[in-house]
Protein backbone atom coordinates (compact mmCIF):
# COMPACT_ATOMS: atom_id res chain seq x y z
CA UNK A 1 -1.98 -4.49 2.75
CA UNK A 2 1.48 -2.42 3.01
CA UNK A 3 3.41 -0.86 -0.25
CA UNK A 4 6.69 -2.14 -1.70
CA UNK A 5 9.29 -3.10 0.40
CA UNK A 6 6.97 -2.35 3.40
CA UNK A 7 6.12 -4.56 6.43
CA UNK A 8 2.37 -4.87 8.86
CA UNK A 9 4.17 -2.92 11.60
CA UNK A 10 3.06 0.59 9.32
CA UNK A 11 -0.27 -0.09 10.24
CA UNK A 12 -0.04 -0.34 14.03
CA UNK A 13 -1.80 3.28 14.67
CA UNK A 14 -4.46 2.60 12.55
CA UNK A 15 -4.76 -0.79 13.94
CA UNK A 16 -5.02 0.52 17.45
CA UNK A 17 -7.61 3.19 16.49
CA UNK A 18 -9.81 1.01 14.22
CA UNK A 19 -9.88 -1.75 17.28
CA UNK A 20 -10.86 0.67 19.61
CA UNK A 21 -14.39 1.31 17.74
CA UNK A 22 -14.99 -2.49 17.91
CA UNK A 23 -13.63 -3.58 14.54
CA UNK A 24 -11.82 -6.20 13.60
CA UNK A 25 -8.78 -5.66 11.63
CA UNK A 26 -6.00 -7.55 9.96
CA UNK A 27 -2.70 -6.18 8.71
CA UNK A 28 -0.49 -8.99 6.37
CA UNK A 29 2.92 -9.12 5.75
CA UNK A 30 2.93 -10.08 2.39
CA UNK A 31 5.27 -12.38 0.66
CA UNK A 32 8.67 -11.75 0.91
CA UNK A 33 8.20 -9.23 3.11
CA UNK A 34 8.19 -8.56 7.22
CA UNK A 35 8.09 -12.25 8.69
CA UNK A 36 6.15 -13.43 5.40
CA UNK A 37 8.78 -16.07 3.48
CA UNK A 38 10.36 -15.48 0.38
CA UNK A 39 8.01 -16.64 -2.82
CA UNK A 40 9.18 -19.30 -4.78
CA UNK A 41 6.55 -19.04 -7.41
CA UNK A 42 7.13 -15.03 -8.08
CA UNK A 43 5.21 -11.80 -7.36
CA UNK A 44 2.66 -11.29 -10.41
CA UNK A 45 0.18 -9.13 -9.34
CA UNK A 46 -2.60 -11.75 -9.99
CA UNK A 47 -0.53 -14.24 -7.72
CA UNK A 48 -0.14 -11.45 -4.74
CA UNK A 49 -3.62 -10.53 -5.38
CA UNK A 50 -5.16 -14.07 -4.90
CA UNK A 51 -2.84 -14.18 -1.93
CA UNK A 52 -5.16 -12.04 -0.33
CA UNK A 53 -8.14 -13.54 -1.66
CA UNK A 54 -7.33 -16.75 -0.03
CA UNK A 55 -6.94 -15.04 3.14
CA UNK A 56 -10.50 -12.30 3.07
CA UNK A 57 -12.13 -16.10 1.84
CA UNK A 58 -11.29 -17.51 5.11
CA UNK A 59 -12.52 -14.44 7.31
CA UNK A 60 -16.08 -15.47 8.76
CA UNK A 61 -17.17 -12.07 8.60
CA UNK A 62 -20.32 -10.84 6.91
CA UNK A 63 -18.72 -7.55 6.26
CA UNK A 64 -14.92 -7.48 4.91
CA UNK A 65 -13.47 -4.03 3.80
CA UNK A 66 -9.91 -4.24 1.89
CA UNK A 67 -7.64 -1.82 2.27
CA UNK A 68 -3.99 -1.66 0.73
CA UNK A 69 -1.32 1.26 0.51
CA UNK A 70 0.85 2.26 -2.66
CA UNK A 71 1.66 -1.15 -3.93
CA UNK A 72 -0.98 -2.88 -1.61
CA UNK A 73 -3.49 -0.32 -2.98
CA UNK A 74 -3.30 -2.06 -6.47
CA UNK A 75 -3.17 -5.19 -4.91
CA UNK A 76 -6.57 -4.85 -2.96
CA UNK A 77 -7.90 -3.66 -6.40
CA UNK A 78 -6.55 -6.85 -8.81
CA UNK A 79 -8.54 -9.00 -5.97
CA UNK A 80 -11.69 -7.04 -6.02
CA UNK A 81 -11.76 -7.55 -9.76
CA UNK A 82 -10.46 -11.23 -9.54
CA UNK A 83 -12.83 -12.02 -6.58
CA UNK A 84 -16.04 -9.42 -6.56
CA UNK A 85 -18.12 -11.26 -4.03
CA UNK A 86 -15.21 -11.49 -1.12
CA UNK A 87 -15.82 -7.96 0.03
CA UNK A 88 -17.79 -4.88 0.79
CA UNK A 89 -15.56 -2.00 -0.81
CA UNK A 90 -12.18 -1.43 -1.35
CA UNK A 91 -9.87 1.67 -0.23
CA UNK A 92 -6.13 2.50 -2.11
CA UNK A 93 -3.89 4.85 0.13
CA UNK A 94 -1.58 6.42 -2.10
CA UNK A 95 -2.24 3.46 -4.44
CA UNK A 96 -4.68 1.55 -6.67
CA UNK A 97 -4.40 4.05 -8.92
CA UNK A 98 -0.62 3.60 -9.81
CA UNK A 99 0.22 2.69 -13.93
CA UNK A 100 4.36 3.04 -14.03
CA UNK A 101 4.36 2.70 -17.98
CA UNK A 102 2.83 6.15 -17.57
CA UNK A 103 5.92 7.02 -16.43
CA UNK A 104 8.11 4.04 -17.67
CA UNK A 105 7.62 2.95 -21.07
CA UNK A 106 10.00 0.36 -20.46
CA UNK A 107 10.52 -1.89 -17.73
CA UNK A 108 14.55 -0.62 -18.57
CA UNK A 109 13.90 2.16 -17.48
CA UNK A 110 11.21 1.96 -14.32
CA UNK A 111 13.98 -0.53 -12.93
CA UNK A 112 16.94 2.42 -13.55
CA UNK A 113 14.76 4.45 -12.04
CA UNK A 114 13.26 2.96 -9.02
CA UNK A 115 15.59 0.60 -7.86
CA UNK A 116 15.97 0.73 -4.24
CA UNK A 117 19.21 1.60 -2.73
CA UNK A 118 21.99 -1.00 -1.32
CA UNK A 119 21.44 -0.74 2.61
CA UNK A 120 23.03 -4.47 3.11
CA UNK A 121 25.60 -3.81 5.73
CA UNK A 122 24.17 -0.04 6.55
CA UNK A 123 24.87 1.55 10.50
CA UNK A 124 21.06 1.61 11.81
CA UNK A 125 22.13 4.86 13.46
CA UNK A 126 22.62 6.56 10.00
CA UNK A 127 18.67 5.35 9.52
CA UNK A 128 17.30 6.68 12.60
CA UNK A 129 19.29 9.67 11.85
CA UNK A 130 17.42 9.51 7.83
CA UNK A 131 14.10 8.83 10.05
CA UNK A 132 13.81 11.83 12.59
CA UNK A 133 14.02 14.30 9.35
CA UNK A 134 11.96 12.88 6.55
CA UNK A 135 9.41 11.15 9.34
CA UNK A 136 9.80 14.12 12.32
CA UNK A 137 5.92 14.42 12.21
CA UNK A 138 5.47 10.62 12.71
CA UNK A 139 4.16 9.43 15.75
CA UNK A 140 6.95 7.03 16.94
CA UNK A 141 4.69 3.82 16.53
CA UNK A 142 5.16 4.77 12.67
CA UNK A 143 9.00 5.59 12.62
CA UNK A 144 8.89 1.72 14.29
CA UNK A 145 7.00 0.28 11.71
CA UNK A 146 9.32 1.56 9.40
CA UNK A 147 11.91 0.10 11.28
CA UNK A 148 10.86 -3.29 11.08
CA UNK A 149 11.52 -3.42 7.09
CA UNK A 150 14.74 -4.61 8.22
CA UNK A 151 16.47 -7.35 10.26
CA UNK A 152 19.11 -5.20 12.46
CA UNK A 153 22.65 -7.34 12.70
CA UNK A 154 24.58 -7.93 16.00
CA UNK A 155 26.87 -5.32 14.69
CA UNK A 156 24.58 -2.94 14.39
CA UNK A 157 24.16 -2.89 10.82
CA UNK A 158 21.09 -3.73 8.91
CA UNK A 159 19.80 -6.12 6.28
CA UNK A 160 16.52 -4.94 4.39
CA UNK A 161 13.81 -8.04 5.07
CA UNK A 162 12.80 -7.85 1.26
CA UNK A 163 15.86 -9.70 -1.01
CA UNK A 164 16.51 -7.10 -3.95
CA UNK A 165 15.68 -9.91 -6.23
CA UNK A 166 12.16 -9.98 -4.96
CA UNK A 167 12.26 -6.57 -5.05
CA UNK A 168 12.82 -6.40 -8.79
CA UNK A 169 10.22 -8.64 -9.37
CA UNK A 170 7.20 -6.61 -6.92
CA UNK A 171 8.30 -4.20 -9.20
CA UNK A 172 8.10 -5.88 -12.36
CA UNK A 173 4.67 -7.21 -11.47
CA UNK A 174 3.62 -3.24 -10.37
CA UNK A 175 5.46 -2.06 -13.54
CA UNK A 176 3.02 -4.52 -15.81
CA UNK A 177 -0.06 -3.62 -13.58
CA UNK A 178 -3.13 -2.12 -15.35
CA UNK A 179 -5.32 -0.59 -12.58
CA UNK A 180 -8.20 0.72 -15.17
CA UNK A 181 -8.77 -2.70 -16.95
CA UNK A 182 -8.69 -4.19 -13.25
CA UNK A 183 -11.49 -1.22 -12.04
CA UNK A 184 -13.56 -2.18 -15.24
CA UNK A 185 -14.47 -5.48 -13.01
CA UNK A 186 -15.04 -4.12 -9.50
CA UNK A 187 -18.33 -4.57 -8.51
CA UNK A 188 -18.11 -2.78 -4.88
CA UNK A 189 -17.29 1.04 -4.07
CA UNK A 190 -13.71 2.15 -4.48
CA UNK A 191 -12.33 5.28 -2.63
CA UNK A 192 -8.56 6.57 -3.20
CA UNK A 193 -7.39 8.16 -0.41
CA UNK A 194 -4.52 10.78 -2.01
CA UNK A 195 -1.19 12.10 -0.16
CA UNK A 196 -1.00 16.04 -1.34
CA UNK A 197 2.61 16.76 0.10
CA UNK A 198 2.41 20.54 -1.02
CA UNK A 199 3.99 19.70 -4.07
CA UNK A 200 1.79 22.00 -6.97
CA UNK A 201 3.32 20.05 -10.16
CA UNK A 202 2.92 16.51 -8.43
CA UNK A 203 -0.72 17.66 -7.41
CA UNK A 204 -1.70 18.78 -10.69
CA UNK A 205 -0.43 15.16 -12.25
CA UNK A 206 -2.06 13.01 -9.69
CA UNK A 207 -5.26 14.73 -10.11
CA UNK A 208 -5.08 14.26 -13.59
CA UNK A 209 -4.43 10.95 -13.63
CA UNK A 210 -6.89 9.81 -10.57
CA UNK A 211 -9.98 12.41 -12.66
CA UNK A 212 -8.81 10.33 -16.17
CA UNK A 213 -8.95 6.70 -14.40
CA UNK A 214 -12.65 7.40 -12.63
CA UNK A 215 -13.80 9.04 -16.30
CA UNK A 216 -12.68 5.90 -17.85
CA UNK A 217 -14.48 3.48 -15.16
CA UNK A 218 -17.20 5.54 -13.99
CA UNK A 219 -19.20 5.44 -10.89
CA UNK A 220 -18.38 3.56 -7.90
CA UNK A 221 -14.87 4.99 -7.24
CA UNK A 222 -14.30 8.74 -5.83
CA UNK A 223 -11.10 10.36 -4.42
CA UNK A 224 -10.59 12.23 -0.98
CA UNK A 225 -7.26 14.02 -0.50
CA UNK A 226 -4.52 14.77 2.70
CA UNK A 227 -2.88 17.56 2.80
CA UNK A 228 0.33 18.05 3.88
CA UNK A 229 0.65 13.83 3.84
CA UNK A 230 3.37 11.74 3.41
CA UNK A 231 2.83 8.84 1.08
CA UNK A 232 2.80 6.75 4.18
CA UNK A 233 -0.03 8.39 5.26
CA UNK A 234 -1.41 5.69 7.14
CA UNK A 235 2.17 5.30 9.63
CA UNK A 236 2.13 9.34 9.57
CA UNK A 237 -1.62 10.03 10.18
CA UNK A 238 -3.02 6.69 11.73
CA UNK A 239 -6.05 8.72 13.41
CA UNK A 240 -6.99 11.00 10.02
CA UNK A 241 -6.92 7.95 8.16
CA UNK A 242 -8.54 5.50 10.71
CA UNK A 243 -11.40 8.04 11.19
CA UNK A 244 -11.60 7.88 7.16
CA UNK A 245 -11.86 4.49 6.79
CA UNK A 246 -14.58 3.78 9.61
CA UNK A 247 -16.80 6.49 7.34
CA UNK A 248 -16.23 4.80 4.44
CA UNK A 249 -17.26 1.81 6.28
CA UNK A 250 -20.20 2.78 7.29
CA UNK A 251 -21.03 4.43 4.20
CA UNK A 252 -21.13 1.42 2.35
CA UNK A 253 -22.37 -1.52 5.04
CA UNK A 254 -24.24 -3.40 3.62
């Protein structure tokens, strides 16, 4: 499951390297976003999560790992705790872990805040340009994924896929999001996998916060860490995080 404002595409590498040791492996666009139509019913975090639900339910599998990044990551943990017996263990990449009001007291100011920037109408050249400096350690499959967050206009403009309407309202439903209450019902193992991007004050925060939430739940969830990673860590480090998952896999097959 991709983050906010994010699209399947992001998960290509770790698709490819996943598939090559035999597994089977899904990647959604969720609604609103990538080819995924726009919700009419809204983007609650319940709703998004039994989105999913309804999806893992109809996997014939006797094994189903979920696995969700930023955003996604809380997602994958609101269905484990709304659906225990649809899976074998969950994974958040950069996410799962994520409380805004920690940051946010108000939903005033998380939107001030995080509101995402007007690209409507945007040269794609000036976001290829954006792309080979924040992503130049991407392998290109990633810097494509990130591409396909928007529709690209005969003119050569672009249009991001997500309406900033729904956008507010992913948000919102991330904003009102209590991942320890939601932990308190997972039954299966939980592992946070945790971008360090060399910043020492962001570090020290993050580990505060992740060490706090697994005091407050207790055992069953743990905490690796990347250094050096982007918080798209799965579009910048598909093998790293690929090789990752498959030992968390097998870790906890049943």
């Amino acid at each position: 499951m991709h983050g906010l404002s994010s699209n399947a595409r992001l998960w290509d590498g770790v698709l490819r390297h996943l598939t090559s040791l035999g597994d089977r492996v899904i990647a959604v666009d969720q609604r609103g976003h990538g080819h995924s139509a726009q919700s009419t019913t809204g983007y609650a975090m319940e709703t998004v999560a039994d989105d999913l639900a309804e999806l893992v339910d109809s996997i014939d599998s006797s094994e189903r790992f979920l696995v969700g990044q930023s955003w996604g990551g809380n997602v994958v943990v609101e269905c484990a705790a709304r659906h225990p017996k649809l899976m074998n263990g969950v994974v958040g990449i950069d996410g799962g872990f994520i409380r805004l009001k920690d940051h946010y007291p108000t939903w005033e100011e998380c939107w001030e805040a995080l509101a995402p920037p007007v690209l409507e109408g945007v040269p794609l050249q000036r976001i290829q340009d954006w792309m080979s400096q924040s992503a130049a350690d991407w392998p290109e499959e990633g810097r494509q994924g990130t591409l396909a967050n928007f529709h690209i206009r005969s003119d050569g403009t672009i249009s991001p896929r997500l309406a900033r309407e729904d956008h507010r309202e992913v948000l919102f439903g991330l904003w009102n999001h209590e991942p320890a209450e939601a932990l308190k019902n997972v039954t299966v193992p939980v592992r946070f996998f945790v971008a360090d991007s060399g910043d020492n004050a962001r570090r020290r925060q993050r580990r505060s916060a992740i060490e706090s939430l697994m005091a407050t739940v207790g055992s069953g969830v743990d905490a690796v860490w990347f250094e050096g990673a982007h918080h798209d860590v799965h579009a910048q480090r598909p093998r790293d995080v690929s090789e990752a998952l498959a030992a968390f896999a097998q870790q906890h097959s049943a």
